[in-house]
C-alpha atoms as a PDB file:
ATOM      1  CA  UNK A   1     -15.212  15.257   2.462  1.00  0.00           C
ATOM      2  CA  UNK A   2     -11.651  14.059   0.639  1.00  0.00           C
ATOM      3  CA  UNK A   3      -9.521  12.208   3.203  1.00  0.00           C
ATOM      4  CA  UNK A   4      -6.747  11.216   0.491  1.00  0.00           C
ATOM      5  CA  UNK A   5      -5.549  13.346  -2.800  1.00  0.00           C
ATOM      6  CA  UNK A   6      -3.441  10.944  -5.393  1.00  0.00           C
ATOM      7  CA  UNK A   7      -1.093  12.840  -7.735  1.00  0.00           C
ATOM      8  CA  UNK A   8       0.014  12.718 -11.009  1.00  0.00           C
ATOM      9  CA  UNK A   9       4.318  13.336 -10.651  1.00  0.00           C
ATOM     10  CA  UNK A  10       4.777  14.691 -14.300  1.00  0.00           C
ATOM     11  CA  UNK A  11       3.457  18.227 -14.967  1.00  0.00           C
ATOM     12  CA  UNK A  12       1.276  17.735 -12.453  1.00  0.00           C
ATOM     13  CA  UNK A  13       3.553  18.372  -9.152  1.00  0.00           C
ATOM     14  CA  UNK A  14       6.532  19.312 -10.599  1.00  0.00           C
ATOM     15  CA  UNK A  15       8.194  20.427 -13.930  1.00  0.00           C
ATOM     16  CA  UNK A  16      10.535  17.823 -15.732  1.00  0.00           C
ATOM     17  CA  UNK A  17       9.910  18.443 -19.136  1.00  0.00           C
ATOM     18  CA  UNK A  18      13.589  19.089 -19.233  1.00  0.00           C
ATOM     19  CA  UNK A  19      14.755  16.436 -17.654  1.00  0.00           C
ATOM     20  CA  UNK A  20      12.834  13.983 -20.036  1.00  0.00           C
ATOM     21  CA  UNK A  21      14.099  15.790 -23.046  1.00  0.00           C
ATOM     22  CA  UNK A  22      17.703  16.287 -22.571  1.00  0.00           C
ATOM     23  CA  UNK A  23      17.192  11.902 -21.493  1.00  0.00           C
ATOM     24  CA  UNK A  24      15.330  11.290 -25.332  1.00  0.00           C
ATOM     25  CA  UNK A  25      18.015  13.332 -26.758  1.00  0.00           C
ATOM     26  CA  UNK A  26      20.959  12.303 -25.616  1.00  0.00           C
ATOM     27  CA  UNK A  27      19.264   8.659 -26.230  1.00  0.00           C
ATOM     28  CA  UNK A  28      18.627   9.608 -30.165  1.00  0.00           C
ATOM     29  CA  UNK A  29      22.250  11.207 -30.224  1.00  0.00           C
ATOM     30  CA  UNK A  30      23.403   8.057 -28.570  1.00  0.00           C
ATOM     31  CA  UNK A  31      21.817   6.371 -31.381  1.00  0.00           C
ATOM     32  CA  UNK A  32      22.202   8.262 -34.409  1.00  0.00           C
ATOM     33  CA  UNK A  33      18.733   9.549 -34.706  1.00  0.00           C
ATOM     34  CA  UNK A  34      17.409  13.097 -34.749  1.00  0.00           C
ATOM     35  CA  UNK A  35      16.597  14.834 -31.316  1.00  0.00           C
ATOM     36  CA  UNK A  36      12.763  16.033 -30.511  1.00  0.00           C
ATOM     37  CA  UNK A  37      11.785  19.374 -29.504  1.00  0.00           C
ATOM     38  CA  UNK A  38      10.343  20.169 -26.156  1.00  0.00           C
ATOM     39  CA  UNK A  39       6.442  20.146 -28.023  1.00  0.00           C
ATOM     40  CA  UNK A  40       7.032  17.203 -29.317  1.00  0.00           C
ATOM     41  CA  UNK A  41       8.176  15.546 -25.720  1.00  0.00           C
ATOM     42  CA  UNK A  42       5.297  17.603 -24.301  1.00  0.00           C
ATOM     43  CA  UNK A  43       2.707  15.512 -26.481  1.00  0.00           C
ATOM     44  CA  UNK A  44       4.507  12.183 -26.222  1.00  0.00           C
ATOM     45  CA  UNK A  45       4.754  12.164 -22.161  1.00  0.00           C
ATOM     46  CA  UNK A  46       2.133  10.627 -19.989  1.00  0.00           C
ATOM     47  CA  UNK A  47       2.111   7.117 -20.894  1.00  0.00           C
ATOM     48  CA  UNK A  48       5.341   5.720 -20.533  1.00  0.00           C
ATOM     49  CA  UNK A  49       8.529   5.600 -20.802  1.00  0.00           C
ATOM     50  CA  UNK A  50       8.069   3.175 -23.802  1.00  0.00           C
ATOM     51  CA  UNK A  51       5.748   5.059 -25.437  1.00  0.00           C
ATOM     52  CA  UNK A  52       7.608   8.269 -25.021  1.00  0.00           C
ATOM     53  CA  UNK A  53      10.636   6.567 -26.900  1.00  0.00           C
ATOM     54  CA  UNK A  54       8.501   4.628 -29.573  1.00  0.00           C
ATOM     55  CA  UNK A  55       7.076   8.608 -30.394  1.00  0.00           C
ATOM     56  CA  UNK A  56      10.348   9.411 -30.412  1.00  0.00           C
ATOM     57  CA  UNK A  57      11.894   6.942 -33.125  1.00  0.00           C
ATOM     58  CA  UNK A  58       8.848   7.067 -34.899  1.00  0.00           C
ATOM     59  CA  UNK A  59       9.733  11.091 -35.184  1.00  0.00           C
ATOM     60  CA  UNK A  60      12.593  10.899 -36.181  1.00  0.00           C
ATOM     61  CA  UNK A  61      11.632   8.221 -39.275  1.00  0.00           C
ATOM     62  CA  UNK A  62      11.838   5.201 -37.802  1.00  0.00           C
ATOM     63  CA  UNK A  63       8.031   4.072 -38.434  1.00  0.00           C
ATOM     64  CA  UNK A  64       8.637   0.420 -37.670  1.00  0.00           C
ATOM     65  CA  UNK A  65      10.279   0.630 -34.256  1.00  0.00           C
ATOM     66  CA  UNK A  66      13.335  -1.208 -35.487  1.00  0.00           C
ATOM     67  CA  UNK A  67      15.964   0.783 -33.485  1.00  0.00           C
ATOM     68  CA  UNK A  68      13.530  -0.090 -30.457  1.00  0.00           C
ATOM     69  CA  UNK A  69      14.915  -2.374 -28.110  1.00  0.00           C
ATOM     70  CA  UNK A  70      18.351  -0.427 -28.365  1.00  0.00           C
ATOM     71  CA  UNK A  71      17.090   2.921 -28.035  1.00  0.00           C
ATOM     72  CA  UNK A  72      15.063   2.022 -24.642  1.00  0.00           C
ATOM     73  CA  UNK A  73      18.043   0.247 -22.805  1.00  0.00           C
ATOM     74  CA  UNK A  74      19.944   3.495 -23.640  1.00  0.00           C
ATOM     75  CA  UNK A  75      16.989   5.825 -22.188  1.00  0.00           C
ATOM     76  CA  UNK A  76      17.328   3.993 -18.939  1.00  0.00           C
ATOM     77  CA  UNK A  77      20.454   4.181 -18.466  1.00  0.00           C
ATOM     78  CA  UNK A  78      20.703   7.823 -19.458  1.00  0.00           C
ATOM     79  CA  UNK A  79      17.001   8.661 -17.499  1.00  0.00           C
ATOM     80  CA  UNK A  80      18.167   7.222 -14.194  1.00  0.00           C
ATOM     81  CA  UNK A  81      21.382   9.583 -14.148  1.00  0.00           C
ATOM     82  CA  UNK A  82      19.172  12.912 -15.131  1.00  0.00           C
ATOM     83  CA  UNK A  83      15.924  11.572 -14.038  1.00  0.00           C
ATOM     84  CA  UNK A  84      16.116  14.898 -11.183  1.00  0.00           C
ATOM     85  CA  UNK A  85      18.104  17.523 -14.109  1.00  0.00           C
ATOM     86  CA  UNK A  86      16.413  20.977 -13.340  1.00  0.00           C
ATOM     87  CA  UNK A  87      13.046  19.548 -11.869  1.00  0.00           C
ATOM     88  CA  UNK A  88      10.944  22.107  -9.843  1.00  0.00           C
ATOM     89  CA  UNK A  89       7.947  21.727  -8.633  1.00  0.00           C
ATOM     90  CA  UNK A  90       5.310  23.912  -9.660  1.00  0.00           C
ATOM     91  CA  UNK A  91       4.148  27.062  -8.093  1.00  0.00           C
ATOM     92  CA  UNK A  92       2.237  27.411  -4.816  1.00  0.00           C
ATOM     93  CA  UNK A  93       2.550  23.494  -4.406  1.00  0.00           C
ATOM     94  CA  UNK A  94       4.614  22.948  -1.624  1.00  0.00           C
ATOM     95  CA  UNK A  95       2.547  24.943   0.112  1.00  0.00           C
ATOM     96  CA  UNK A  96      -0.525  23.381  -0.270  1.00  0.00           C
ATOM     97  CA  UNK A  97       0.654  19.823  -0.120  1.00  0.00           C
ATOM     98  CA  UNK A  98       1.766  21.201   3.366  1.00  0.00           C
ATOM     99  CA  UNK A  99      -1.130  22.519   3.845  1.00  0.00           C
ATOM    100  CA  UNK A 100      -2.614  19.004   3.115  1.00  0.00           C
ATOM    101  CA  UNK A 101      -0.698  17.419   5.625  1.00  0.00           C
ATOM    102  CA  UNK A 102      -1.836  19.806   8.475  1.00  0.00           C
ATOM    103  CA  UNK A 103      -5.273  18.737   7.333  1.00  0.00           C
ATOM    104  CA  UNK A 104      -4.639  14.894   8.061  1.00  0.00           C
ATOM    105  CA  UNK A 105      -5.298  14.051   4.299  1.00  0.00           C
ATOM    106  CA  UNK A 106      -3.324  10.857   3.131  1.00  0.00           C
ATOM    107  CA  UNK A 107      -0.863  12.190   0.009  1.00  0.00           C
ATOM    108  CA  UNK A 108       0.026   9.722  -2.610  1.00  0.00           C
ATOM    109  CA  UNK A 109       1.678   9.795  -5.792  1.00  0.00           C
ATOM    110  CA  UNK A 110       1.324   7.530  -9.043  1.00  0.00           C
ATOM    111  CA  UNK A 111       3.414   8.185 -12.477  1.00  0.00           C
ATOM    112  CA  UNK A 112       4.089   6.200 -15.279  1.00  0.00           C
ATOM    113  CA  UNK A 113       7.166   7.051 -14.920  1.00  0.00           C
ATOM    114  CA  UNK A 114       9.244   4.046 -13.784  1.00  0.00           C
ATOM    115  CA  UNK A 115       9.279   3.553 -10.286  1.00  0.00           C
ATOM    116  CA  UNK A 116      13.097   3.813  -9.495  1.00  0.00           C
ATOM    117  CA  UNK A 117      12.696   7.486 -11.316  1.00  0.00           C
ATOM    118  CA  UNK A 118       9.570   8.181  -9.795  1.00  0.00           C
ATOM    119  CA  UNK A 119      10.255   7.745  -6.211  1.00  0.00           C
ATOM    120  CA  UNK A 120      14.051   9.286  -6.377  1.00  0.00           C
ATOM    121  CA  UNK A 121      12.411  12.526  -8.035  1.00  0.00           C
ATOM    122  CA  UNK A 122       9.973  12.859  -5.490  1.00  0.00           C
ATOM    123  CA  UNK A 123      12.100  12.193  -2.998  1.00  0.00           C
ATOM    124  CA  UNK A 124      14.679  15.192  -4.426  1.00  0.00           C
ATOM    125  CA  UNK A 125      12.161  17.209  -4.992  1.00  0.00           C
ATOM    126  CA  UNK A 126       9.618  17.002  -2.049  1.00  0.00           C
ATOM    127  CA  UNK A 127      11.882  15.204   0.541  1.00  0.00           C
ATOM    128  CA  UNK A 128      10.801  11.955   2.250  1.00  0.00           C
ATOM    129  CA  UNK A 129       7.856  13.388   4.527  1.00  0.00           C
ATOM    130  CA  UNK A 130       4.996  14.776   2.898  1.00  0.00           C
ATOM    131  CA  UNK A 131       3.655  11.893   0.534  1.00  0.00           C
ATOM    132  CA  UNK A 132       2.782   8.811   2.378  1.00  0.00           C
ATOM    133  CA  UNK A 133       2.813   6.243  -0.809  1.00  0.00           C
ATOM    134  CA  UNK A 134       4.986   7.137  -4.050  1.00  0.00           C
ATOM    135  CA  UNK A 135       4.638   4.644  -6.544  1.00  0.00           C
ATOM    136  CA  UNK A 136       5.585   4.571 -10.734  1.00  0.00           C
ATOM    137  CA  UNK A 137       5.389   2.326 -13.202  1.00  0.00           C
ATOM    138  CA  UNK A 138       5.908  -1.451 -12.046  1.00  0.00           C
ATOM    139  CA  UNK A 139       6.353  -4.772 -13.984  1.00  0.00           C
ATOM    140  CA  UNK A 140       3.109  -6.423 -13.715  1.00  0.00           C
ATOM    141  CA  UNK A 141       0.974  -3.402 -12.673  1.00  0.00           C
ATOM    142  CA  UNK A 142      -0.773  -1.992 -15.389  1.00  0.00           C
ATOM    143  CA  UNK A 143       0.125   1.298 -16.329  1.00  0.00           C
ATOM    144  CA  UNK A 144      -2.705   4.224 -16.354  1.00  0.00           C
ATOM    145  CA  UNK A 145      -5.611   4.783 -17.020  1.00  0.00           C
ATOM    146  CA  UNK A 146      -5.562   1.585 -15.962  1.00  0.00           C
ATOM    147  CA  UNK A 147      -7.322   2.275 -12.346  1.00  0.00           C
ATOM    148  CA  UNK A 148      -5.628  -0.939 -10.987  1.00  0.00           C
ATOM    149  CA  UNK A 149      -2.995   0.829  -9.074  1.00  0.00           C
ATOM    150  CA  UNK A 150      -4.497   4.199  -8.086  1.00  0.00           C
ATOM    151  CA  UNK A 151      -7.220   2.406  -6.367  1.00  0.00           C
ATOM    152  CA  UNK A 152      -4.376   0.053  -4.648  1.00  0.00           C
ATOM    153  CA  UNK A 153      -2.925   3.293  -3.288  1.00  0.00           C
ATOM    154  CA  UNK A 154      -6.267   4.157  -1.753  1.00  0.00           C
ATOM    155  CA  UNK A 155      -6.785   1.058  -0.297  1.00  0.00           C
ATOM    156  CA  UNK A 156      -3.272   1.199   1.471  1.00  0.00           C
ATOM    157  CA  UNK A 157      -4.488   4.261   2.710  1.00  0.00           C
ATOM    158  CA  UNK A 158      -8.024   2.598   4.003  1.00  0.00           C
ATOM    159  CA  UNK A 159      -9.925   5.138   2.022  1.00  0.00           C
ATOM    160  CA  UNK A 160     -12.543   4.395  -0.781  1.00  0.00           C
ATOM    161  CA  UNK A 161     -12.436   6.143  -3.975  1.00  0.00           C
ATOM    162  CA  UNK A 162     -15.419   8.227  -3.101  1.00  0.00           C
ATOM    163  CA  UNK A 163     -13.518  10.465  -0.211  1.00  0.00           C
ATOM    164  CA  UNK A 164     -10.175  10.036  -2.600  1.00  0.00           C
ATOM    165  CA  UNK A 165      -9.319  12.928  -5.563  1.00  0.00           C
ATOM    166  CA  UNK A 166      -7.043  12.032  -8.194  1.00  0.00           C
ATOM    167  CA  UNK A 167      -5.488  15.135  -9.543  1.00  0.00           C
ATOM    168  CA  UNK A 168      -3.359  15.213 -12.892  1.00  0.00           C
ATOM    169  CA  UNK A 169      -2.711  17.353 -16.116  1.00  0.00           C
ATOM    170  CA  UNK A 170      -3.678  14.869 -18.864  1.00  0.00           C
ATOM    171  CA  UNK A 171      -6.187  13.329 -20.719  1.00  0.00           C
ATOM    172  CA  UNK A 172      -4.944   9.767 -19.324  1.00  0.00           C
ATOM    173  CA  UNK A 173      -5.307  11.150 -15.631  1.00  0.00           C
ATOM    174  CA  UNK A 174      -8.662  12.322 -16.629  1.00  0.00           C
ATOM    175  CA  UNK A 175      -9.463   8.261 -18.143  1.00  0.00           C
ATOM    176  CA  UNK A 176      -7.624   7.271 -14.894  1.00  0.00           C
ATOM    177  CA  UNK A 177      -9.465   8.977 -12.230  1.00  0.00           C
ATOM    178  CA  UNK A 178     -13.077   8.199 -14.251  1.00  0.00           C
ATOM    179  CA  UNK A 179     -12.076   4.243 -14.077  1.00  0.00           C
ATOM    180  CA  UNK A 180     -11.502   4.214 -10.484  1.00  0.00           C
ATOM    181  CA  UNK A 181     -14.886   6.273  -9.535  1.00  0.00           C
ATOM    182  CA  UNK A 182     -12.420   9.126  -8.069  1.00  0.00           C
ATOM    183  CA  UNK A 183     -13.459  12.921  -8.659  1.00  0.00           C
ATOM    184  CA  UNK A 184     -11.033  14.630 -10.600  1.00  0.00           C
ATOM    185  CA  UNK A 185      -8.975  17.635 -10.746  1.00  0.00           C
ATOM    186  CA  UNK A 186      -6.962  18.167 -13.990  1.00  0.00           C
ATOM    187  CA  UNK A 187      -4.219  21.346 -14.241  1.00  0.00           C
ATOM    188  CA  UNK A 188      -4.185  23.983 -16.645  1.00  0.00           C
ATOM    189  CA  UNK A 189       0.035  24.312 -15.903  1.00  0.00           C
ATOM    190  CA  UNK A 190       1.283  21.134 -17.225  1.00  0.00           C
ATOM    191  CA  UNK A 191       2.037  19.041 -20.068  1.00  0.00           C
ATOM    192  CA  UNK A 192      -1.484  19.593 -21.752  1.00  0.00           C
ATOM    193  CA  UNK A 193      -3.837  22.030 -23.388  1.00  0.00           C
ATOM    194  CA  UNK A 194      -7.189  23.404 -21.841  1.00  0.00           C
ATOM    195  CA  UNK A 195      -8.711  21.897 -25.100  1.00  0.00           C
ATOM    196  CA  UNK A 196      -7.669  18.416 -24.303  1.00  0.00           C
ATOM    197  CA  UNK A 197      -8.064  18.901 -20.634  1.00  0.00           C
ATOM    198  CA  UNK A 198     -11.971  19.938 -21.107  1.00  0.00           C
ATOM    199  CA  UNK A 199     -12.066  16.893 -23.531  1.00  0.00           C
ATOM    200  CA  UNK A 200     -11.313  14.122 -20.535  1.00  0.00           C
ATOM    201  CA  UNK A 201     -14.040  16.066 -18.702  1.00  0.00           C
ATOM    202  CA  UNK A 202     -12.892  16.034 -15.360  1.00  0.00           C
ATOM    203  CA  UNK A 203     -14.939  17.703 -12.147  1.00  0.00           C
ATOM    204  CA  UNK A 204     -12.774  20.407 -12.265  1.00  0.00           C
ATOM    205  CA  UNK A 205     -10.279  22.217 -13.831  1.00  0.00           C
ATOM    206  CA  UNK A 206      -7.820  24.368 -11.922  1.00  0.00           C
ATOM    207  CA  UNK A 207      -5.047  27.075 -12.790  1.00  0.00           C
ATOM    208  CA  UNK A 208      -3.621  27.914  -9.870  1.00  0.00           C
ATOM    209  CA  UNK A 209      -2.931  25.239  -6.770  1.00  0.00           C
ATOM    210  CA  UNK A 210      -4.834  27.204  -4.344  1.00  0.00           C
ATOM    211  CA  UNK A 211      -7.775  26.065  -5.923  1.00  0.00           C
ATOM    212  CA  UNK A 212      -7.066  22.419  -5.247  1.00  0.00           C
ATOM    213  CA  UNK A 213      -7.577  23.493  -1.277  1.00  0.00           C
ATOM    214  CA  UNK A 214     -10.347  25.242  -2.019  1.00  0.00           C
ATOM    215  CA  UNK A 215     -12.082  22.309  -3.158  1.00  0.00           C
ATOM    216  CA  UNK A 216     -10.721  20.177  -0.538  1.00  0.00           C
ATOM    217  CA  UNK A 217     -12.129  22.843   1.573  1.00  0.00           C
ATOM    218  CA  UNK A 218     -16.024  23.213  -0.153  1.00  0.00           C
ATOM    219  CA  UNK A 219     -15.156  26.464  -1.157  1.00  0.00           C
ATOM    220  CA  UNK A 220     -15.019  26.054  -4.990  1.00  0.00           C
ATOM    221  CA  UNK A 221     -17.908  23.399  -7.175  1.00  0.00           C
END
């Protein structure tokens, strides 16, 4: 039986592809350097916000990273004012993280998303109730698939990995739930395709959010 769920924020619970790419492109604007399209922010998302922007120079020619440290201090500034700009969380999940909750399972979220971003989205988004740890990327915490932190979030909740899920839409959710001994659930509706999804071989793969409580329930294996 699962007594805790940990989520993935990006793609995973809710959609903020937009947000992210109106941030990178009013960063390379800022900058003088083309804009991405929304594929090409769909592929580079997942690992960081410094990753995201070193795909992002390196895109638009700049191989060696040189316009680096300039272009990130602008991304912050300009992600943490439209860090929330027309995020939505995806169908049918409200209701089943409520549904969740009415179960007693402990609800936790981990991004790579910096943390300030991270918890004010979910916050927006989900309001302050339903998750009972929200944490993104940290200084000093290693970043996924490192399992460092989502087995930290477990053990706030007292819960071993074994009765935990981890539940994301990429192949570094897939790497991150493996490396903490979680079972995992990866989504057909986010940032990734069913080919690369298959690839991380997680337990399951879902398309609709129903099915998540359908696991949790012993109804789908």
């Amino acid at each position: 039986m699962y007594r805790a769920c940990i989520f993935d924020l990006d793609g995973t619970l809710a959609d903020t592809l937009n947000s992210l790419v109106l941030s990178v492109n009013e960063t390379m604007n800022e900058i003088g350097m083309p804009q991405i399209t929304e594929d090409q922010c769909r592929q580079f998302v997942g690992n960081g916000a410094k990753v995201l922007i070193r795909e992002a120079l390196k895109a638009g020619g700049d191989e060696e990273l040189t316009r680096f440290e300039e272009a990130f201090e602008a991304y912050r500034r300009i992600f943490d004012a439209n860090c929330t700009y027309e995020v939505k969380p995806y169908s049918g999940i409200p209701e089943m993280l409520r549904q969740m909750k009415k179960r007693g399972i402990k609800l936790g979220v981990l991004s790579n998303k910096p943390d300030r971003q991270a918890v004010h989205v979910v916050s927006e988004i989900f309001g302050g109730e339903i998750f009972d740890v929200v944490q993104g990327q940290k200084e000093g915490v290693p970043r996924k698939p490192d399992p460092t932190a989502a087995l930290s979030i477990a053990g706030q909740f007292g819960i071993g990995p074994k009765e935990t899920l981890y539940i994301g839409d990429s192949e570094v959710d897939g790497a991150t739930g493996k490396a903490a001994g979680m079972d995992t659930i990866l989504v057909s509706w986010g940032f990734r395709s069913k080919e690369v999804l298959r690839e991380a071989s997680p337990e399951w793969i879902v398309d609709r959010a129903e099915e998540i409580m359908d696991i949790i329930r012993g109804v789908k294996r």
